[in-house]
C-alpha atoms as a PDB file:
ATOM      1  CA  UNK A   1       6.057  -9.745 -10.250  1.00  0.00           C
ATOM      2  CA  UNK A   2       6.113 -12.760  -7.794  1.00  0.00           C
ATOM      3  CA  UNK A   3       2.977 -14.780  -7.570  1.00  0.00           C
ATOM      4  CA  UNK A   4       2.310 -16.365  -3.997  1.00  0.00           C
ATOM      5  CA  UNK A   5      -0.181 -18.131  -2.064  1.00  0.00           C
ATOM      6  CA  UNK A   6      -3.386 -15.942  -0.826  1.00  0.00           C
ATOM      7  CA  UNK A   7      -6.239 -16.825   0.890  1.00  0.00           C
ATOM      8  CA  UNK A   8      -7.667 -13.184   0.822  1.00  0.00           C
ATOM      9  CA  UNK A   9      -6.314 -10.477  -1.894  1.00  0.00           C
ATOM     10  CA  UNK A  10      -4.005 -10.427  -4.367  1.00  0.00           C
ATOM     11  CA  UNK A  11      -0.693 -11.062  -3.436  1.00  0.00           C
ATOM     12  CA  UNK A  12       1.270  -9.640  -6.608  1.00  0.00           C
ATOM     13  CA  UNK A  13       3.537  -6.422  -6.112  1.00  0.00           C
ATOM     14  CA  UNK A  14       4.791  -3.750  -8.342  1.00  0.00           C
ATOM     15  CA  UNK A  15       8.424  -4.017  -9.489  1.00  0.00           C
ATOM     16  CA  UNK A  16      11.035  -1.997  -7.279  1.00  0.00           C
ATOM     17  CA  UNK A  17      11.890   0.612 -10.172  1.00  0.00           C
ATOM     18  CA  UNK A  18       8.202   1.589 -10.606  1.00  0.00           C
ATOM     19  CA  UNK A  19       7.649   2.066  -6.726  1.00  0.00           C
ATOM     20  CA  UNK A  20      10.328   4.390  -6.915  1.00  0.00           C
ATOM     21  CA  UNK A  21       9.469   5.979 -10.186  1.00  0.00           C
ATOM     22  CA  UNK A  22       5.869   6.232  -8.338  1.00  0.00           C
ATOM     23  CA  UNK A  23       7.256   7.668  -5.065  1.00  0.00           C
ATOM     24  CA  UNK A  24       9.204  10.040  -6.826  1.00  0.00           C
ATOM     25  CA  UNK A  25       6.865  11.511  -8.299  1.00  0.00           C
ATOM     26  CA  UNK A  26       4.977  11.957  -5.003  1.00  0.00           C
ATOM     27  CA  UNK A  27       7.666  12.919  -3.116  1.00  0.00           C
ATOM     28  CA  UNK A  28       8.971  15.675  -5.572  1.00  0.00           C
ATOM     29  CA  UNK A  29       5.648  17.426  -5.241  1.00  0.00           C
ATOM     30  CA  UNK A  30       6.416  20.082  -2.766  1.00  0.00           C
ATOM     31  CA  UNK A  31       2.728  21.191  -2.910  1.00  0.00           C
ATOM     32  CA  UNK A  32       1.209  17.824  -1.599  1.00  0.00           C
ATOM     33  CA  UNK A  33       3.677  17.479   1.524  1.00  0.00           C
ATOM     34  CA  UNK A  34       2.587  20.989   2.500  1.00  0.00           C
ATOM     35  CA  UNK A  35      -0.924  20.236   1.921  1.00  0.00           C
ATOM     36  CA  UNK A  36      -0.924  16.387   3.688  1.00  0.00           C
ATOM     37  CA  UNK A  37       1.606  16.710   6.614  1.00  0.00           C
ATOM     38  CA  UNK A  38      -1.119  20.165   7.542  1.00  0.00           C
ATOM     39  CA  UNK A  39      -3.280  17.276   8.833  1.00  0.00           C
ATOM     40  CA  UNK A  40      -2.838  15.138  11.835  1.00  0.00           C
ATOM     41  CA  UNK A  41      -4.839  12.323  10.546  1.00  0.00           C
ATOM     42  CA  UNK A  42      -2.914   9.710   8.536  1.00  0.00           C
ATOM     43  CA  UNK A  43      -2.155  10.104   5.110  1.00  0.00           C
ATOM     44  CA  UNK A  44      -1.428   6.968   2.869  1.00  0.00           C
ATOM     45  CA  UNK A  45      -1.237   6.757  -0.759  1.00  0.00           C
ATOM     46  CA  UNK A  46      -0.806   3.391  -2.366  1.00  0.00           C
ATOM     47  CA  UNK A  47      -0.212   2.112  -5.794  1.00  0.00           C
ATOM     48  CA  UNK A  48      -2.687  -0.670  -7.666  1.00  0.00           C
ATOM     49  CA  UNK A  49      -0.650  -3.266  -5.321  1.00  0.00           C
ATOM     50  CA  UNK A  50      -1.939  -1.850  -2.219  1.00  0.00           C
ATOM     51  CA  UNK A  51       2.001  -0.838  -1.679  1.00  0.00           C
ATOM     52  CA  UNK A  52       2.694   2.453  -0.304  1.00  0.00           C
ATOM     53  CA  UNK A  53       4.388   5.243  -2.252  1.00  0.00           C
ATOM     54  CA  UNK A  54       3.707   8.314  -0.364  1.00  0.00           C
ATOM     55  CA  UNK A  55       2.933   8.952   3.643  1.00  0.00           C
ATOM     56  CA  UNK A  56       2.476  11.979   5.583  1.00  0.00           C
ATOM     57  CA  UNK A  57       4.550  12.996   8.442  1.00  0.00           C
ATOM     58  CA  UNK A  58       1.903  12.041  10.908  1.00  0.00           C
ATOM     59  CA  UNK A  59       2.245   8.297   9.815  1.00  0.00           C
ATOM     60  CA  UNK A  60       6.143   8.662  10.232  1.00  0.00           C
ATOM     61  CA  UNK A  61       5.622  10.100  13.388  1.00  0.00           C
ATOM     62  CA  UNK A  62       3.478   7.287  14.264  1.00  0.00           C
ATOM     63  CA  UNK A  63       5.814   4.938  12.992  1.00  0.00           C
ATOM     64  CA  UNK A  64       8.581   6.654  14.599  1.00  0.00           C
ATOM     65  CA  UNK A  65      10.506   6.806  11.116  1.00  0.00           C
ATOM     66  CA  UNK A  66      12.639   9.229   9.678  1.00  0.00           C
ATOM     67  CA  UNK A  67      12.905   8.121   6.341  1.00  0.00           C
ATOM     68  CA  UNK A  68       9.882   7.793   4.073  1.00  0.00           C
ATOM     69  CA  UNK A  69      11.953   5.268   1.890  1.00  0.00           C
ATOM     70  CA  UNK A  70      11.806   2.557   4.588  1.00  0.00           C
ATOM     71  CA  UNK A  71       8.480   2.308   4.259  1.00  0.00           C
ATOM     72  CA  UNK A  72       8.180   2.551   0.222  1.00  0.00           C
ATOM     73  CA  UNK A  73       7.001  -0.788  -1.313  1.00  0.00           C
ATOM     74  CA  UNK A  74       5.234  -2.015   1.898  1.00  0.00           C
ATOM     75  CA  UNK A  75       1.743  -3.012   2.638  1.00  0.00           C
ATOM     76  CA  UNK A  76       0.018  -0.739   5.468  1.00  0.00           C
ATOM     77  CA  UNK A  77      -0.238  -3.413   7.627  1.00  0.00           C
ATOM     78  CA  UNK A  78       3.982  -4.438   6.936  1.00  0.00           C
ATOM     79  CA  UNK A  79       4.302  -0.750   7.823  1.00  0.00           C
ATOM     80  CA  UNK A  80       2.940  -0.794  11.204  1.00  0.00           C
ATOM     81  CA  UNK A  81       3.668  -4.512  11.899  1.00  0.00           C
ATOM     82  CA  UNK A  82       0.282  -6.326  11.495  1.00  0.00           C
ATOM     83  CA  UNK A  83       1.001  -9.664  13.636  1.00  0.00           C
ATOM     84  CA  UNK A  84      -0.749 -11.317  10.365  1.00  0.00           C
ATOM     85  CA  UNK A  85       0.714  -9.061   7.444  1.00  0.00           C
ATOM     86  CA  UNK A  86       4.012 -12.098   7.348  1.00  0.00           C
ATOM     87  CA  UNK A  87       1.882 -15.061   8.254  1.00  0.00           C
ATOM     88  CA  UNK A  88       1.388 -15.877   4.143  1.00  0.00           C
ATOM     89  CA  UNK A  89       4.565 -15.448   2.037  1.00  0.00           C
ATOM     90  CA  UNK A  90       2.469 -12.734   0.199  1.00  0.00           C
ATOM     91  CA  UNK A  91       2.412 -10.384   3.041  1.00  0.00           C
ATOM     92  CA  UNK A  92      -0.316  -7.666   4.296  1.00  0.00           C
ATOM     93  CA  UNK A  93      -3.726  -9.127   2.881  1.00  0.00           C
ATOM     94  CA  UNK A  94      -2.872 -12.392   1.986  1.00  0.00           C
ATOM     95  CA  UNK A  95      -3.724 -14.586   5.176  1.00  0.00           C
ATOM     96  CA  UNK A  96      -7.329 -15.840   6.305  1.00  0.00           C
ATOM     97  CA  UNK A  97      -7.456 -13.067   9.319  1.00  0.00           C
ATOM     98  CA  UNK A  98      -7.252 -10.210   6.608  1.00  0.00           C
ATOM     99  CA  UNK A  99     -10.780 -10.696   5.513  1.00  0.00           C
ATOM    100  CA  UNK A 100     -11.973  -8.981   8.596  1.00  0.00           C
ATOM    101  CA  UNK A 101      -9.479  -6.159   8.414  1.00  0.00           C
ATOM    102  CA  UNK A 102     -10.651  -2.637   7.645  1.00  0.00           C
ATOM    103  CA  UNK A 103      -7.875  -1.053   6.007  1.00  0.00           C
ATOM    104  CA  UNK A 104      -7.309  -3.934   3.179  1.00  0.00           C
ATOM    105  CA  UNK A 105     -11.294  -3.834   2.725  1.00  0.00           C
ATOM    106  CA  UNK A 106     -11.634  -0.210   2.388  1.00  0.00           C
ATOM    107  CA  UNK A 107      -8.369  -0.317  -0.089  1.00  0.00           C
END
């Protein structure tokens, strides 16, 4: 794990082999895509880095992404493009503005 500047939450990140091991996991469940893409809303789960490893099909639709594995690894607000998520080297959560933000609060 990388350590980087913050000036909000924790900037460390799960190692690429365990986000995969983690999505795997997910994504082998054939159960939990039925039951998640059945809702419009959006569906995230993260790991304990605030990284996703699972989405619905609504937030690829909203995305406008095919493949899930693009997104695997990212921060929510990396996913969708967060015009703060890259301003600290740490990414989504990391820079001043993200203290105000709702989705790394309520994760």
């Amino acid at each position: 794990m990388r350590q980087h500047y913050t000036e909000f939450a924790s900037p460390l990140r799960g190692d690429a082999q365990i986000i995969e091991l983690q999505a795997r996991l997910l994504r082998d469940n054939e159960f939990l895509h039925k039951l998640y893409d059945a809702v419009s809303e959006f569906v995230l789960v993260l790991n304990e880095y605030r990284q996703i490893i699972f989405c619905n099909q609504s937030f690829l639709d909203f995305l406008g992404s095919k493949d899930v594995s693009e997104i695997y690894g990212l921060r929510p607000g990396e996913a969708v493009k967060c015009a703060y998520a890259c301003e600290n080297p740490g990414g989504c959560g990391t820079s001043k503005h993200c203290a105000a933000c709702g989705a790394v609060n309520a994760i």
